[in-house]
Protein backbone atom coordinates (compact mmCIF):
# COMPACT_ATOMS: atom_id res chain seq x y z
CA UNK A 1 156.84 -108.67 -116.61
CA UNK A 2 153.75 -107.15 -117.64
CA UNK A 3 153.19 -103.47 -118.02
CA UNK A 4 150.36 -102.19 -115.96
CA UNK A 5 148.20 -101.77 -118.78
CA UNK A 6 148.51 -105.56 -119.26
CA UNK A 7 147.96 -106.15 -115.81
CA UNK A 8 144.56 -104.37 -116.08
CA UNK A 9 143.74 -105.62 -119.28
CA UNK A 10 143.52 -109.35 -118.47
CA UNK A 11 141.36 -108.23 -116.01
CA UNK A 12 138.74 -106.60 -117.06
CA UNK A 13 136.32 -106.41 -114.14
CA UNK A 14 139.14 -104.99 -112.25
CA UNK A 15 140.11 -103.04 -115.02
CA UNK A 16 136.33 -101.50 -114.86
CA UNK A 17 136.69 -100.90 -110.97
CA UNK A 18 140.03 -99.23 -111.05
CA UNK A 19 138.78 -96.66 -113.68
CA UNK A 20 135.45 -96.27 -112.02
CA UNK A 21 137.54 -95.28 -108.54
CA UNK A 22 139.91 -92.72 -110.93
CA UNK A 23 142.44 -94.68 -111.24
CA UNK A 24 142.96 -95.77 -107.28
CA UNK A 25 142.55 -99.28 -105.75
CA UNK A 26 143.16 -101.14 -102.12
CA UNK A 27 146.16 -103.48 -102.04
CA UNK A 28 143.25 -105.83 -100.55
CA UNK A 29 141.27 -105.35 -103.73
CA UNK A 30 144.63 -106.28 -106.03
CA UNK A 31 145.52 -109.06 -104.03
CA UNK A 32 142.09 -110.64 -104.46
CA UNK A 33 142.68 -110.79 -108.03
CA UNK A 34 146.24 -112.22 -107.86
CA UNK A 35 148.02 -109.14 -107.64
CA UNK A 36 150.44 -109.57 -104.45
CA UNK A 37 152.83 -106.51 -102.74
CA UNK A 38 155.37 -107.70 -104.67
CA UNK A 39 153.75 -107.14 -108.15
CA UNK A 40 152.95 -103.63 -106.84
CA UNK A 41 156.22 -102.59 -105.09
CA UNK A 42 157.47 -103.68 -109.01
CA UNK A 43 155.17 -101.65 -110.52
CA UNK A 44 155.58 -98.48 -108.14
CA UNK A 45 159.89 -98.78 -108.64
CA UNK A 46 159.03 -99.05 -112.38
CA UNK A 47 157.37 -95.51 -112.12
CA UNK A 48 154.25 -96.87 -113.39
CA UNK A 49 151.71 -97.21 -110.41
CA UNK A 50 152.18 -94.69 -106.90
CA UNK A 51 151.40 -95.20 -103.49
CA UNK A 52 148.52 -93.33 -102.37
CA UNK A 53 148.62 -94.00 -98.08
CA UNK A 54 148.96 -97.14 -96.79
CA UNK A 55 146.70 -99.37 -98.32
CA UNK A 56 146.15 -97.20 -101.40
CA UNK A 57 147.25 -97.79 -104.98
CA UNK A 58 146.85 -95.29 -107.76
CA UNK A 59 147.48 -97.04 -111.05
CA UNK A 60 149.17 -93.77 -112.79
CA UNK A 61 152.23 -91.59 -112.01
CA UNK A 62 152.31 -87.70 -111.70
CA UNK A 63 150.14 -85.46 -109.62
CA UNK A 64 146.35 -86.74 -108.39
CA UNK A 65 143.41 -84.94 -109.67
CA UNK A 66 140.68 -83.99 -107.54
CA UNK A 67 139.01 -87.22 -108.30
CA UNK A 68 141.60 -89.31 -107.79
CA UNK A 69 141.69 -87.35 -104.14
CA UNK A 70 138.60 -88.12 -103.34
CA UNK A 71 138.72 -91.86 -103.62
CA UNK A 72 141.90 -91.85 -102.17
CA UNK A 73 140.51 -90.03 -98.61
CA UNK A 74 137.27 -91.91 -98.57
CA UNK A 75 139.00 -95.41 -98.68
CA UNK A 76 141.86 -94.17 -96.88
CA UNK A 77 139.82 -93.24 -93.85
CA UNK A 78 137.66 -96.05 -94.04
CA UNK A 79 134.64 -98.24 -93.11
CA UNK A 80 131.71 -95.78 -92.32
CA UNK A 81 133.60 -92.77 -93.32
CA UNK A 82 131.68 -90.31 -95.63
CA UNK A 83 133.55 -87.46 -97.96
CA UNK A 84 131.83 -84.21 -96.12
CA UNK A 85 131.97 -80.42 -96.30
CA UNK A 86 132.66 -78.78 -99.65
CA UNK A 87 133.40 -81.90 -100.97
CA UNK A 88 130.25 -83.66 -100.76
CA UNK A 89 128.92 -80.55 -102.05
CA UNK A 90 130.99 -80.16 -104.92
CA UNK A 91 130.54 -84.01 -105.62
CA UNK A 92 126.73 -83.28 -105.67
CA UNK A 93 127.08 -81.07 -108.40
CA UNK A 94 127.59 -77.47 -105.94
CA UNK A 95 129.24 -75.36 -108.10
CA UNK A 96 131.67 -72.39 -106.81
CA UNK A 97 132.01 -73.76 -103.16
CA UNK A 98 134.13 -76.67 -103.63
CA UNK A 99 138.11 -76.48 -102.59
CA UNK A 100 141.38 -78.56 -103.33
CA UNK A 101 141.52 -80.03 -100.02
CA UNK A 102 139.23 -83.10 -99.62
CA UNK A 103 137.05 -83.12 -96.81
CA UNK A 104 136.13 -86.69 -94.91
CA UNK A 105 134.57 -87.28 -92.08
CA UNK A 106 134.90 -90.28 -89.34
CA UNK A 107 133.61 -91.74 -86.51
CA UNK A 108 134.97 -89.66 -83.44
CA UNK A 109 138.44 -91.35 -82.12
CA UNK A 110 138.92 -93.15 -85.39
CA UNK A 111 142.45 -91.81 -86.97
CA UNK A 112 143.14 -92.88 -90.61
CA UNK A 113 146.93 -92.11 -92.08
CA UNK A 114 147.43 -88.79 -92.45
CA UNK A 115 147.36 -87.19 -96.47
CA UNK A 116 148.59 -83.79 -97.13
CA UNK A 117 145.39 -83.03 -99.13
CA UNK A 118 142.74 -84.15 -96.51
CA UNK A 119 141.18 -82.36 -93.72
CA UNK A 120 139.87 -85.58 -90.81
CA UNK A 121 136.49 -84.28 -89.27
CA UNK A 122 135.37 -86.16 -86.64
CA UNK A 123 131.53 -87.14 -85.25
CA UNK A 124 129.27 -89.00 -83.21
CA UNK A 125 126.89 -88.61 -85.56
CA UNK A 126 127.48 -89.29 -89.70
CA UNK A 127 125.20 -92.07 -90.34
CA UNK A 128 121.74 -92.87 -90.94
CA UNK A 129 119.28 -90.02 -93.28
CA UNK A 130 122.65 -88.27 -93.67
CA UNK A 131 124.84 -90.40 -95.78
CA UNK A 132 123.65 -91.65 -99.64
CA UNK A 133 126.48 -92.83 -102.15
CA UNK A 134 127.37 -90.67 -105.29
CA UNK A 135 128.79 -92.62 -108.23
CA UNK A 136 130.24 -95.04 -105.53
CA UNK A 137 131.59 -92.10 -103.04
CA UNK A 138 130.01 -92.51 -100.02
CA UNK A 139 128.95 -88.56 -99.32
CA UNK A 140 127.31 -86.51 -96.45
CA UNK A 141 123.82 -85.68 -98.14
CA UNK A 142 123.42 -82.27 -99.26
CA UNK A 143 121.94 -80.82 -96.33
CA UNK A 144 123.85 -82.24 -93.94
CA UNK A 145 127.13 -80.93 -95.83
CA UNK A 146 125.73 -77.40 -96.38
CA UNK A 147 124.75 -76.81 -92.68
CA UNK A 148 128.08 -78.32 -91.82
CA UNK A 149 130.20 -75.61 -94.44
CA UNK A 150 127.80 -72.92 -92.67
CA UNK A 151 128.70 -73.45 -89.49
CA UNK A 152 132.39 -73.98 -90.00
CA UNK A 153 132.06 -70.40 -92.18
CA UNK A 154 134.02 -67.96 -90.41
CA UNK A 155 131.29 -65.47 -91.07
CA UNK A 156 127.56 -65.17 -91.08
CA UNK A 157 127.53 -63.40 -94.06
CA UNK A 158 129.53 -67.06 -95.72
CA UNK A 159 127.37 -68.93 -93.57
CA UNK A 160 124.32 -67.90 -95.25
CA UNK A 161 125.95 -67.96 -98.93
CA UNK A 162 126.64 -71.81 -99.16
CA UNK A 163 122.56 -72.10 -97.62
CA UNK A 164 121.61 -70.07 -100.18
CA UNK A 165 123.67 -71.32 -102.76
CA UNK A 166 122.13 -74.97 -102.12
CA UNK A 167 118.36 -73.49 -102.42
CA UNK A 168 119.43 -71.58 -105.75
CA UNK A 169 121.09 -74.29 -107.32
CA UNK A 170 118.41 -76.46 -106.51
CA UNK A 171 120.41 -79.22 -104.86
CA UNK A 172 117.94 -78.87 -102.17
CA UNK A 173 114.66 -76.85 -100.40
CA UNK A 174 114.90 -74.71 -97.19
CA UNK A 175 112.08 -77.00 -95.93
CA UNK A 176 115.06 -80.21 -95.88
CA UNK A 177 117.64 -77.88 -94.95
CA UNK A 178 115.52 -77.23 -91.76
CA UNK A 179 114.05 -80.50 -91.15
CA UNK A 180 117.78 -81.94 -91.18
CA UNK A 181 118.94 -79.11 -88.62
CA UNK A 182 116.47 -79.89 -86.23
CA UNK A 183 117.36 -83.92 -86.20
CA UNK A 184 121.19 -82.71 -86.05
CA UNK A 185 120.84 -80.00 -83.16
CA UNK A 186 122.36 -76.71 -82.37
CA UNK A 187 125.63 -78.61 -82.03
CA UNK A 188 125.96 -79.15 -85.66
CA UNK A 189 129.27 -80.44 -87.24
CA UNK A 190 131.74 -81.89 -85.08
CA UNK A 191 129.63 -83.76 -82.91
C-alpha cells in the first residue's frame, strides 16, 4: 500500500490542491481522482490522514492549525457559505482581532455537522457585494465582517475598536463601511 505521500505524489494536481486547502480535501474530491472510502478509512487507521467532519479529509495527523480550520468550516458548511466575523477579518490581513474559533456563516435553516472549533451564523442575506474569495476561502468582504464583529461586540466601546481598527489598518474607508451599512440595514448580522 502506498504511503500518503505516494498517494499525493502520483498526483500532482491533487497534490497542488490539497496543499493549497492546508492540507484538507472532500472525500468527493479524492474519489474523483481514484481515491475511494476504503483507501481513506486505510489511511486514517494507519494514523496517517484524520477525519475532519463528515465529508472532510485532512491529509496529516496531530492537532489542526488555524488554516487547516478554516478550510475545514468553509467546506464543511457548504455551498454558498462564506467564513465571516473575525475570521474573514483576520483572513484579510486584520491583525489583533482574529480568534481560535472559526467563524462561518450560512444560509438561514441550513445546518452543517457540528465542529468543536466553529461558531454557525446564520442569514438571509450573505451574498451578492458582500462575499469575494481570499486565496480560495470564500470570505464576508471586509466591511461586511467588521460591521458584523461590531454589532455582535458586547460593548460600544469594542464596537467602535474593530471599525476603527479596519480604517487604521487600511483594509477599508469609513465611506465603504457606511455605504455597506446602509444596503445591510439596522438589522445587521443575523439576518
Amino acid at each position: 500500500m502506498a504511503t500518503t505521500a505516494d498517494l499525493l505524489d502520483q498526483m500532482p494536481e491533487l497534490a497542488s490542491m490539497v496543499a493549497g486547502q492546508a492540507g484538507t480535501v472532500t472525500r468527493s474530491i479524492l474519489r474523483l481522482h481514484g481515491i475511494d472510502d476504503r483507501v481513506v478509512s486505510r489511511q486514517v487507521a494507519a494514523r496517517r490522514w484524520q477525519k475532519a467532519g463528515p465529508q472532510i479529509v485532512v491529509t496529516f495527523t496531530g492537532p489542526l492549525p488555524l488554516s487547516s480550520r478554516r478550510w475545514v468550516a468553509a467546506t464543511n458548511a457548504g455551498p454558498g457559505s462564506l467564513l465571516c466575523g473575525r475570521t474573514a477579518l483576520a483572513v484579510q490581513a486584520l491583525e489583533g482581532w482574529g480568534g481560535e474559533q472559526v467563524q462561518v456563516v450560512v444560509d438561514r435553516g441550513v445546518r452543517p455537522a457540528a465542529l468543536p472549533f466553529v461558531k454557525v451564523h446564520e442569514s438571509r442575506r450573505h451574498h451578492g457585494a458582500d462575499a469575494t474569495d481570499v486565496d480560495g476561502l470564500p470570505c464576508h468582504r471586509v466591511e461586511r465582517a467588521a460591521i458584523d464583529v461590531a454589532s455582535w461586540c458586547p460593548s460600544e466601546r469594542t464596537s467602535v475598536g474593530v471599525l476603527a481598527a479596519v480604517v487604521q489598518q487600511r483594509l477599508t474607508s469609513p465611506a465603504r463601511l457606511q455605504e455597506t451599512l446602509e444596503r445591510q440595514g439596522p438589522s445587521g448580522a443575523g439576518d
